[in-house]
C-alpha atoms as a PDB file:
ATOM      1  CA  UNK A   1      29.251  80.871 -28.073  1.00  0.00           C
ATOM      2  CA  UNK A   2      29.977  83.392 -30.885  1.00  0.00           C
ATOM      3  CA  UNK A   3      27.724  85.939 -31.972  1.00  0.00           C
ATOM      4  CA  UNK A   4      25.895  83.687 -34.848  1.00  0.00           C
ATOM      5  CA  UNK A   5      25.405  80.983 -31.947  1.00  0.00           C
ATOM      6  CA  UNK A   6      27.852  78.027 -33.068  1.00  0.00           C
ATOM      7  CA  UNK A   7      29.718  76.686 -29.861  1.00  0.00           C
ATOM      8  CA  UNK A   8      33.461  77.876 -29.724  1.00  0.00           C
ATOM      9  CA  UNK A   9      36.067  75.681 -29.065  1.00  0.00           C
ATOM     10  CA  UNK A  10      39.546  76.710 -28.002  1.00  0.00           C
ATOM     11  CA  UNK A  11      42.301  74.759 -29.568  1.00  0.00           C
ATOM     12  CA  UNK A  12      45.768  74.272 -27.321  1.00  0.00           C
ATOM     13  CA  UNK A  13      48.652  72.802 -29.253  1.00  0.00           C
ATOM     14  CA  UNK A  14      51.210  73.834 -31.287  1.00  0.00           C
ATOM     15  CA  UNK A  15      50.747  70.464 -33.476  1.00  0.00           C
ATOM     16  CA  UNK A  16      49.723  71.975 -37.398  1.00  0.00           C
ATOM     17  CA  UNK A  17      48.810  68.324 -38.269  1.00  0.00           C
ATOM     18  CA  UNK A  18      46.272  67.782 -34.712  1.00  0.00           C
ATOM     19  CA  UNK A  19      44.774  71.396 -35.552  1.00  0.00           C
ATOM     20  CA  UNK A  20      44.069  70.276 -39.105  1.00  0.00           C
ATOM     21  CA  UNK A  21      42.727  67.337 -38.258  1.00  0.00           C
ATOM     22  CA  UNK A  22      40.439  68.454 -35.611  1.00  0.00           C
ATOM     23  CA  UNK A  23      39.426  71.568 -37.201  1.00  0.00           C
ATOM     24  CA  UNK A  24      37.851  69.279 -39.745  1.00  0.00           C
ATOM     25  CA  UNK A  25      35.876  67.347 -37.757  1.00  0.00           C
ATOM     26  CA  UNK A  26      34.896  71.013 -35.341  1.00  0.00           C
ATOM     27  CA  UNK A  27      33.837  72.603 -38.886  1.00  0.00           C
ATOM     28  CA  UNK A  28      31.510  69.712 -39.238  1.00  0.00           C
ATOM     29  CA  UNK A  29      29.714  70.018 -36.012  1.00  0.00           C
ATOM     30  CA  UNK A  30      29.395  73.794 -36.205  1.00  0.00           C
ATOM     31  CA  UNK A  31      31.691  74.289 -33.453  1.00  0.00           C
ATOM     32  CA  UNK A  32      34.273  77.522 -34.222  1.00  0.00           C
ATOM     33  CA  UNK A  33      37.729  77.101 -33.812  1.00  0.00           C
ATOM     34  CA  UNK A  34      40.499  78.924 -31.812  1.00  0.00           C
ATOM     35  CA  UNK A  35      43.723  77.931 -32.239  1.00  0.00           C
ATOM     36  CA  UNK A  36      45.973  79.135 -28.904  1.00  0.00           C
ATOM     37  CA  UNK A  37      49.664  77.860 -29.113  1.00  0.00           C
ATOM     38  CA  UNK A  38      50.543  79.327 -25.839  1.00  0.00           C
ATOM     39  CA  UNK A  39      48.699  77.565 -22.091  1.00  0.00           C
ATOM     40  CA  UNK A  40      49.550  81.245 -20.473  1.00  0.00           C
ATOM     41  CA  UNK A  41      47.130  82.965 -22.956  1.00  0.00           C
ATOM     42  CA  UNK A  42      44.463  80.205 -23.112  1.00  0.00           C
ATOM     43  CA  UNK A  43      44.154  80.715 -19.791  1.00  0.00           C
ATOM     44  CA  UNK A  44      43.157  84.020 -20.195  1.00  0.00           C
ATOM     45  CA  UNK A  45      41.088  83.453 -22.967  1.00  0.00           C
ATOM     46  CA  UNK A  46      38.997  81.105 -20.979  1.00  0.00           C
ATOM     47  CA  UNK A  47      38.620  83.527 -17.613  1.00  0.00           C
ATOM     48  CA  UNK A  48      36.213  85.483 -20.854  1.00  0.00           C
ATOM     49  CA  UNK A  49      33.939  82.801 -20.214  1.00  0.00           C
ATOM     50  CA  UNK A  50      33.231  82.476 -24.030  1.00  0.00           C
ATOM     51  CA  UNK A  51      34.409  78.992 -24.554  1.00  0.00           C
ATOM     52  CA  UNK A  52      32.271  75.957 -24.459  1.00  0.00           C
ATOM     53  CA  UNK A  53      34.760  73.342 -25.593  1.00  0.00           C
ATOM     54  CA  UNK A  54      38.940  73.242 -24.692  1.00  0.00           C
ATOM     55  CA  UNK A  55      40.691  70.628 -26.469  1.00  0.00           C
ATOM     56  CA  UNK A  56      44.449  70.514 -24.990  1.00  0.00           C
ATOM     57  CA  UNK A  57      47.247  68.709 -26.502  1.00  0.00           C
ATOM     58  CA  UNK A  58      48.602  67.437 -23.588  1.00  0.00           C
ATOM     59  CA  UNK A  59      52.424  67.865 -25.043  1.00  0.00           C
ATOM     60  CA  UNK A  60      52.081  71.520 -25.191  1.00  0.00           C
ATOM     61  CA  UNK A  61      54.063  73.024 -22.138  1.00  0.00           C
ATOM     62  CA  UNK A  62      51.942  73.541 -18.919  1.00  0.00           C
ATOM     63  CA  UNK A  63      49.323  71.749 -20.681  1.00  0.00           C
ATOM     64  CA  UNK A  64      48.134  69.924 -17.017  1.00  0.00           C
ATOM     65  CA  UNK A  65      48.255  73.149 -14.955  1.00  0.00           C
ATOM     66  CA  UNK A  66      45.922  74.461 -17.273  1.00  0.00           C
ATOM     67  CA  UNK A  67      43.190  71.669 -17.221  1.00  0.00           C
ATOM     68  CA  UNK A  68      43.865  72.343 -13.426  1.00  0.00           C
ATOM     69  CA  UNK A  69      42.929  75.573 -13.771  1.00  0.00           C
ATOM     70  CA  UNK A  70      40.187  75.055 -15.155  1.00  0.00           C
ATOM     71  CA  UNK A  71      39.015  72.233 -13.123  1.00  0.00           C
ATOM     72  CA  UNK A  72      39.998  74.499 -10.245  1.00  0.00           C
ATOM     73  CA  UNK A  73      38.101  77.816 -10.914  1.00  0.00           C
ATOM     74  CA  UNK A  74      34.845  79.198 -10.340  1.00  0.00           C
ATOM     75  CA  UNK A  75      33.569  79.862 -13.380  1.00  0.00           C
ATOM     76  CA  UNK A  76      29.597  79.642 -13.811  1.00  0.00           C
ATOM     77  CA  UNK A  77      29.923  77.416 -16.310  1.00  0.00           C
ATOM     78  CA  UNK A  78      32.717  75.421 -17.110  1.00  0.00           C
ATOM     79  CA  UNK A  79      34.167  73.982 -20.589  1.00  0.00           C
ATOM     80  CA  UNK A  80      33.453  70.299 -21.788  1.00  0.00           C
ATOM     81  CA  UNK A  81      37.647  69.613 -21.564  1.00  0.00           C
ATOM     82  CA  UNK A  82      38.713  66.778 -24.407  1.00  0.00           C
ATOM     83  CA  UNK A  83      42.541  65.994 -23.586  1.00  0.00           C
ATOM     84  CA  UNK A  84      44.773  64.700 -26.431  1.00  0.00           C
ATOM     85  CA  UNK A  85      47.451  62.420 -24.792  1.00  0.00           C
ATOM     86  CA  UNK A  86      49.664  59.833 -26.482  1.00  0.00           C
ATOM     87  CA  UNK A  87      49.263  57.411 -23.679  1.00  0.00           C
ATOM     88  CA  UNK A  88      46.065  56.733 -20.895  1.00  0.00           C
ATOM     89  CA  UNK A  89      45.292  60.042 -19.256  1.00  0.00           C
ATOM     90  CA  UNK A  90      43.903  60.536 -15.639  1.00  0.00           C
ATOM     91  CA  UNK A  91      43.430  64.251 -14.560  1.00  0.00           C
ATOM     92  CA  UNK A  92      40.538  66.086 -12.683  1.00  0.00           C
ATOM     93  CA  UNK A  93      38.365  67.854 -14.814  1.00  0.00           C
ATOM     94  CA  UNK A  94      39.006  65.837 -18.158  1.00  0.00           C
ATOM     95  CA  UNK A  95      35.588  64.531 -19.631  1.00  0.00           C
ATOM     96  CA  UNK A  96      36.661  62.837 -22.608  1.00  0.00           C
ATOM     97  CA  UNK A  97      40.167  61.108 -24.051  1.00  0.00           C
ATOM     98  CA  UNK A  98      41.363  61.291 -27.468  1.00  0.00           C
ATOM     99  CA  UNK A  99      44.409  59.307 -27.397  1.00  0.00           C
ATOM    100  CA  UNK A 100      47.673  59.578 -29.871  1.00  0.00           C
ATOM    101  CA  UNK A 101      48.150  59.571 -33.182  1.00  0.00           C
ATOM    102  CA  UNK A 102      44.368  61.364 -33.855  1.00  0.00           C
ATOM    103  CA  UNK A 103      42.601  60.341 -37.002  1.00  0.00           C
ATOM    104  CA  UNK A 104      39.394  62.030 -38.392  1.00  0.00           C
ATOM    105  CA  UNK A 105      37.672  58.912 -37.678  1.00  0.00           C
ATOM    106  CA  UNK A 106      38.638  58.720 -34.184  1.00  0.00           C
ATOM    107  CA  UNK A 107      38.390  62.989 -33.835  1.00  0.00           C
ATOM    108  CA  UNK A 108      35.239  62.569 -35.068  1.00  0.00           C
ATOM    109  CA  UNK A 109      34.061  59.923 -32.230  1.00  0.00           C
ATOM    110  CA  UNK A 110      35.817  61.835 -28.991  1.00  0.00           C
ATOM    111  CA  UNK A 111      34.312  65.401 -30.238  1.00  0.00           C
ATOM    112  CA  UNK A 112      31.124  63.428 -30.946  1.00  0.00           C
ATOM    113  CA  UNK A 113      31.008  61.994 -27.173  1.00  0.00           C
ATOM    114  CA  UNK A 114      32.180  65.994 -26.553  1.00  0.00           C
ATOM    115  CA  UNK A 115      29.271  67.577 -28.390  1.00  0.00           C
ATOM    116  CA  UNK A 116      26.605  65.590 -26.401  1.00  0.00           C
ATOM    117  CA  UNK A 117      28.124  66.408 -23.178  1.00  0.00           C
ATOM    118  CA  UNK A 118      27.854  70.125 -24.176  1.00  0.00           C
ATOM    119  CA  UNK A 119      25.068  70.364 -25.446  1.00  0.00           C
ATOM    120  CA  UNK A 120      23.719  68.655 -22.181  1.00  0.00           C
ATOM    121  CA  UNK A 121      25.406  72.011 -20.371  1.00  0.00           C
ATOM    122  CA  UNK A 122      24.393  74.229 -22.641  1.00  0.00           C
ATOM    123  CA  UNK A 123      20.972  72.845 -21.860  1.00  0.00           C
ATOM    124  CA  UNK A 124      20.743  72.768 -18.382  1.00  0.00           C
ATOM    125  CA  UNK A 125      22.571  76.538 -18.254  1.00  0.00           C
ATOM    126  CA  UNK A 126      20.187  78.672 -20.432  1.00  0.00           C
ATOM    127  CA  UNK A 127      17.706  80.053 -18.834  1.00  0.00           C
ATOM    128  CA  UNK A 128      14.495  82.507 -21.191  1.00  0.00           C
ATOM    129  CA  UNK A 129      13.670  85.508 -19.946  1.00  0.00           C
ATOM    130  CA  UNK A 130       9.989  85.800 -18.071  1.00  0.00           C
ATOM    131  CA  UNK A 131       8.179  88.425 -16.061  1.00  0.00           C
ATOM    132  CA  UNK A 132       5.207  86.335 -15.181  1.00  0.00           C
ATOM    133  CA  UNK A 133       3.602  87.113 -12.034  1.00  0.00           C
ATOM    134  CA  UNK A 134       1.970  83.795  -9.707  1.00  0.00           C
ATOM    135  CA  UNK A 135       0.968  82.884  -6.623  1.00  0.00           C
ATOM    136  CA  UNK A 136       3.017  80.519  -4.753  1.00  0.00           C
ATOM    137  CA  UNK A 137       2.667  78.545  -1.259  1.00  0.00           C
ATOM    138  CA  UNK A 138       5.740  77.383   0.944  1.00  0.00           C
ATOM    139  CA  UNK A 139       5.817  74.619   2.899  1.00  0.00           C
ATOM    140  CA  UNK A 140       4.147  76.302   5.598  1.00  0.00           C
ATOM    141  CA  UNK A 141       1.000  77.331   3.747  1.00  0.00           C
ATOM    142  CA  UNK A 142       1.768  80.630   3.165  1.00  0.00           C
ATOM    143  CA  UNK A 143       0.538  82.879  -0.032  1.00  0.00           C
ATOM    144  CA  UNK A 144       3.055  84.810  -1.818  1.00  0.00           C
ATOM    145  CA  UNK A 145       3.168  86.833  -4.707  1.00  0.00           C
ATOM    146  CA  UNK A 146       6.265  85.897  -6.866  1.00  0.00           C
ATOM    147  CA  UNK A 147       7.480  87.432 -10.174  1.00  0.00           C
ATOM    148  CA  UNK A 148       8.712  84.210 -12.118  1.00  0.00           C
ATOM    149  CA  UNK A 149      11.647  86.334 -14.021  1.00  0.00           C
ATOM    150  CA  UNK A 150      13.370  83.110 -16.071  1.00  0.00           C
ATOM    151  CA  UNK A 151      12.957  79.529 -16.376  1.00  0.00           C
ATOM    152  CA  UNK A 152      15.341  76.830 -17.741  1.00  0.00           C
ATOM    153  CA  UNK A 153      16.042  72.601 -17.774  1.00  0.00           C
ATOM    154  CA  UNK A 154      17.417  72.914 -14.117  1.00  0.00           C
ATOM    155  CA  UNK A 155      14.944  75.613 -12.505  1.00  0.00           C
ATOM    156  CA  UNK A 156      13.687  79.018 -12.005  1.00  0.00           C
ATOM    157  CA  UNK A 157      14.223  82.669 -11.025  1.00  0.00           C
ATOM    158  CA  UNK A 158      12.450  84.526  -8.760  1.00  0.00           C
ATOM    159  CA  UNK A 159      11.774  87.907  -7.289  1.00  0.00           C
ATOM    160  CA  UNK A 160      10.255  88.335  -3.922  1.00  0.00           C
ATOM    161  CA  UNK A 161       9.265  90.883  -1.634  1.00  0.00           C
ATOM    162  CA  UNK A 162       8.805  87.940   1.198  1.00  0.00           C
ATOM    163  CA  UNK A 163      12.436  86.370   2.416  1.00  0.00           C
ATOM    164  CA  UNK A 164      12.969  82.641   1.207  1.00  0.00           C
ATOM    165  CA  UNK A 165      15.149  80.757   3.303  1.00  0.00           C
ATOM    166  CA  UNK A 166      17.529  78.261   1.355  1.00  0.00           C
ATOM    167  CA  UNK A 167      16.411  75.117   1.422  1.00  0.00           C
ATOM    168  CA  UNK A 168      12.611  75.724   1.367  1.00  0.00           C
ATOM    169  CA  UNK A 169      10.052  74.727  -1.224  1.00  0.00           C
ATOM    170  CA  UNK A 170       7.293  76.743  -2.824  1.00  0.00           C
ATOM    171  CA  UNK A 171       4.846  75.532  -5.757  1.00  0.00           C
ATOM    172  CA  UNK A 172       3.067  77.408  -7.744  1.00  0.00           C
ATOM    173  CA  UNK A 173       1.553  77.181 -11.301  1.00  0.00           C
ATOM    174  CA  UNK A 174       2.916  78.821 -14.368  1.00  0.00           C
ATOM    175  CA  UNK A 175       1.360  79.618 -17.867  1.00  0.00           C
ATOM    176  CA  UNK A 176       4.243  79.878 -20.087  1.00  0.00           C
ATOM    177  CA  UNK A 177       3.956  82.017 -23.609  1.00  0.00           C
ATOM    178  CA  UNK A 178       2.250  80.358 -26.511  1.00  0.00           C
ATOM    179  CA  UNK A 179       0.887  77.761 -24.139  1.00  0.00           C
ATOM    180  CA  UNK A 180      -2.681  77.012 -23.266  1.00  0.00           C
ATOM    181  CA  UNK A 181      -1.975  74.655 -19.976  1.00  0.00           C
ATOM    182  CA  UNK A 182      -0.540  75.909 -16.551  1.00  0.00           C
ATOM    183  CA  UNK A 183       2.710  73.704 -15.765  1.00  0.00           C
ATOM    184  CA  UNK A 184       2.785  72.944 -11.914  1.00  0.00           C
ATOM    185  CA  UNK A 185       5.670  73.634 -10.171  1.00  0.00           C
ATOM    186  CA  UNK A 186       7.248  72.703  -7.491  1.00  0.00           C
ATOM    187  CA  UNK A 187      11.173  74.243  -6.847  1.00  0.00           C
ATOM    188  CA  UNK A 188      13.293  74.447  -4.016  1.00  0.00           C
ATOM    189  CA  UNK A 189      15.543  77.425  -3.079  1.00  0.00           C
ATOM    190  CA  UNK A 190      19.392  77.118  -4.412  1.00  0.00           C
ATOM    191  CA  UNK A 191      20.433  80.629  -3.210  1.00  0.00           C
ATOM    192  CA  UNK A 192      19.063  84.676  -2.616  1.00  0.00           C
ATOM    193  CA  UNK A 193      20.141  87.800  -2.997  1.00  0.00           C
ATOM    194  CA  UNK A 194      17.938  89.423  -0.458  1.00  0.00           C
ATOM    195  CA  UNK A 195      18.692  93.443  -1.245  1.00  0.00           C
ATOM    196  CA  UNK A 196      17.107  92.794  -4.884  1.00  0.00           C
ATOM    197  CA  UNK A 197      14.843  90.241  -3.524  1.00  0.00           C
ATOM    198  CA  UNK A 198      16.371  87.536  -6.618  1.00  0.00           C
ATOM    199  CA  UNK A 199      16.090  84.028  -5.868  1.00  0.00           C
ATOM    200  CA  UNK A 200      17.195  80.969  -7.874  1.00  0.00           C
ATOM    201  CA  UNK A 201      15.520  77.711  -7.785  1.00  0.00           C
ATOM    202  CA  UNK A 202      15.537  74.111  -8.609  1.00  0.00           C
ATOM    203  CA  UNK A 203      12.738  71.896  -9.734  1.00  0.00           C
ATOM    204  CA  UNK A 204      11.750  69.686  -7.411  1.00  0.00           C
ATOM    205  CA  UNK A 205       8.831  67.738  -8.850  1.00  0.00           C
ATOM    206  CA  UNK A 206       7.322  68.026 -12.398  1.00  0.00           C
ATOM    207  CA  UNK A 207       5.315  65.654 -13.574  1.00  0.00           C
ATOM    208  CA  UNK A 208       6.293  63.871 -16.594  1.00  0.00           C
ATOM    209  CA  UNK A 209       3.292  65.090 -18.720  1.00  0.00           C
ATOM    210  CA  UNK A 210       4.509  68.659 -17.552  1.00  0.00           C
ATOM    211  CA  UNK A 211       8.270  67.730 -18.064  1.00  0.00           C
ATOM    212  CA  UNK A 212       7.602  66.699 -21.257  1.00  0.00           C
ATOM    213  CA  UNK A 213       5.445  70.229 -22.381  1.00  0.00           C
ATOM    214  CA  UNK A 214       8.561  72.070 -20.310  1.00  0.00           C
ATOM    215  CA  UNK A 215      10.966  70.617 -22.132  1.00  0.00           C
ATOM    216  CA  UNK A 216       9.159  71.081 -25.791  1.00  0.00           C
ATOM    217  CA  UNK A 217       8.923  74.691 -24.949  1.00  0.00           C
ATOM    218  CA  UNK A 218      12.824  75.090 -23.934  1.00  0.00           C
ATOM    219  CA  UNK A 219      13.255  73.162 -27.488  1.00  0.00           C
ATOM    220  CA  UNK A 220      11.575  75.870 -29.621  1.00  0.00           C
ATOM    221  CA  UNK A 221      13.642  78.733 -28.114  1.00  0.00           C
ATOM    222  CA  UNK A 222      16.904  77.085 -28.524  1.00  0.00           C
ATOM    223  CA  UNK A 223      19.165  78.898 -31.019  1.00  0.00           C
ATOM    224  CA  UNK A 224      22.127  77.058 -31.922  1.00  0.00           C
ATOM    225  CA  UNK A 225      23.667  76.147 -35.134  1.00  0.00           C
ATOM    226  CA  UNK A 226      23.042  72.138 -35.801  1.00  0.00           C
ATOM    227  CA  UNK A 227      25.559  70.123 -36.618  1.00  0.00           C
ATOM    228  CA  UNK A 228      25.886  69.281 -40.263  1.00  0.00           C
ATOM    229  CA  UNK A 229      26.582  65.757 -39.178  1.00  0.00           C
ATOM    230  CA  UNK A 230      24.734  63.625 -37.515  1.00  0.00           C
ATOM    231  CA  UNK A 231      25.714  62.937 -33.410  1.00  0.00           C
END
């Protein structure tokens, strides 16, 4: 995402006509365009971790090997991929098709079908910063103070003095800022770092009237530029 929070696309072809075309329809969803002729320095340009969108011309050389390498790597968060391909297209890691010869009208639908996938990352990857301390209970019953340090769509982080096993369950109830209702929680234990005592967490159970509060929350601290379109 680039500094004035539109999404960033990176671009691979060497087609003037495509890039036209697509930039276009990119423009009108507030996405920001890189163009990258050569697979060798895309690649590199997406080990920044910067991009949230790679549309590949699947005609430019080593076009494949570099939706492999994407689909291959072990990047936190991964591209939405949109492959252009002149005929039907089956490779790992490709989420949408945009087949040969492109037209804005049918740009506009695959980046469309692109944007909501993205957006659905984006989502589910931002997490807001919190220092909130609670008291939780694991599944055995037992008290422990937790600092609650973020919160996101898919979970929580935490910092404990106490060791969490993976796999375990704690609840506890959290006032969020500019509420006036505790949500209660209950997340289960993705991963810890034990010498800073981090742990990261995924809801379990929320009830909807609490999923739905969450989730207007998240909304209001979204910063993104809108599309100028609808999608």
């Amino acid at each position: 995402m680039t500094p004035d929070m539109a999404f960033e696309c990176l671009l691979v072809s060497h087609d003037p006509v495509l890039f036209l075309t697509m930039d276009r329809v990119l423009h009108n969803l507030s996405i920001h365009t890189n163009l990258c002729q050569d697979t060798t320095r895309a690649g590199h340009y997406l080990a920044e971790g910067s991009t949230d969108l790679l549309v590949v011309d699947l005609d430019s050389e080593h076009a494949s090997e570099l939706v492999h390498q994407v689909f291959e790597s072990r990047m936190h968060q991964k591209p939405t991929v949109l492959a252009v391909s002149a005929g039907d297209c089956v490779l790992p890691g490709v989420h949408v098709i945009l087949q040969k010869p492109v037209t804005p009208e049918s740009g506009t639908k695959s980046l469309k079908t692109a944007y909501v996938r993205m957006l659905r990352d984006y989502r589910q990857h931002t997490r807001f910063a919190l220092m909130t301390p609670v008291l939780a209970t694991d599944e055995n019953d037992r008290s422990l103070p937790v600092i609650v340090t973020n919160i996101g769509e898919g979970g929580v982080g935490l910092t404990c003095k106490e060791k969490l096993t993976i796999g375990s369950i704690v609840s506890f109830w959290l006032l969020l800022p500019g509420l006036g209702t505790d949500l209660r929680i209950q997340a289960r234990v993705l991963w810890s770092r034990g010498e800073y005592g981090a742990v990261g967490c995924q809801f379990v159970r929320l009830s909807p009237g609490d999923l739905f509060v969450l989730r207007a929350w998240l909304e209001s601290k979204y910063r993104f530029k809108r599309p100028l379109v609808s999608v």
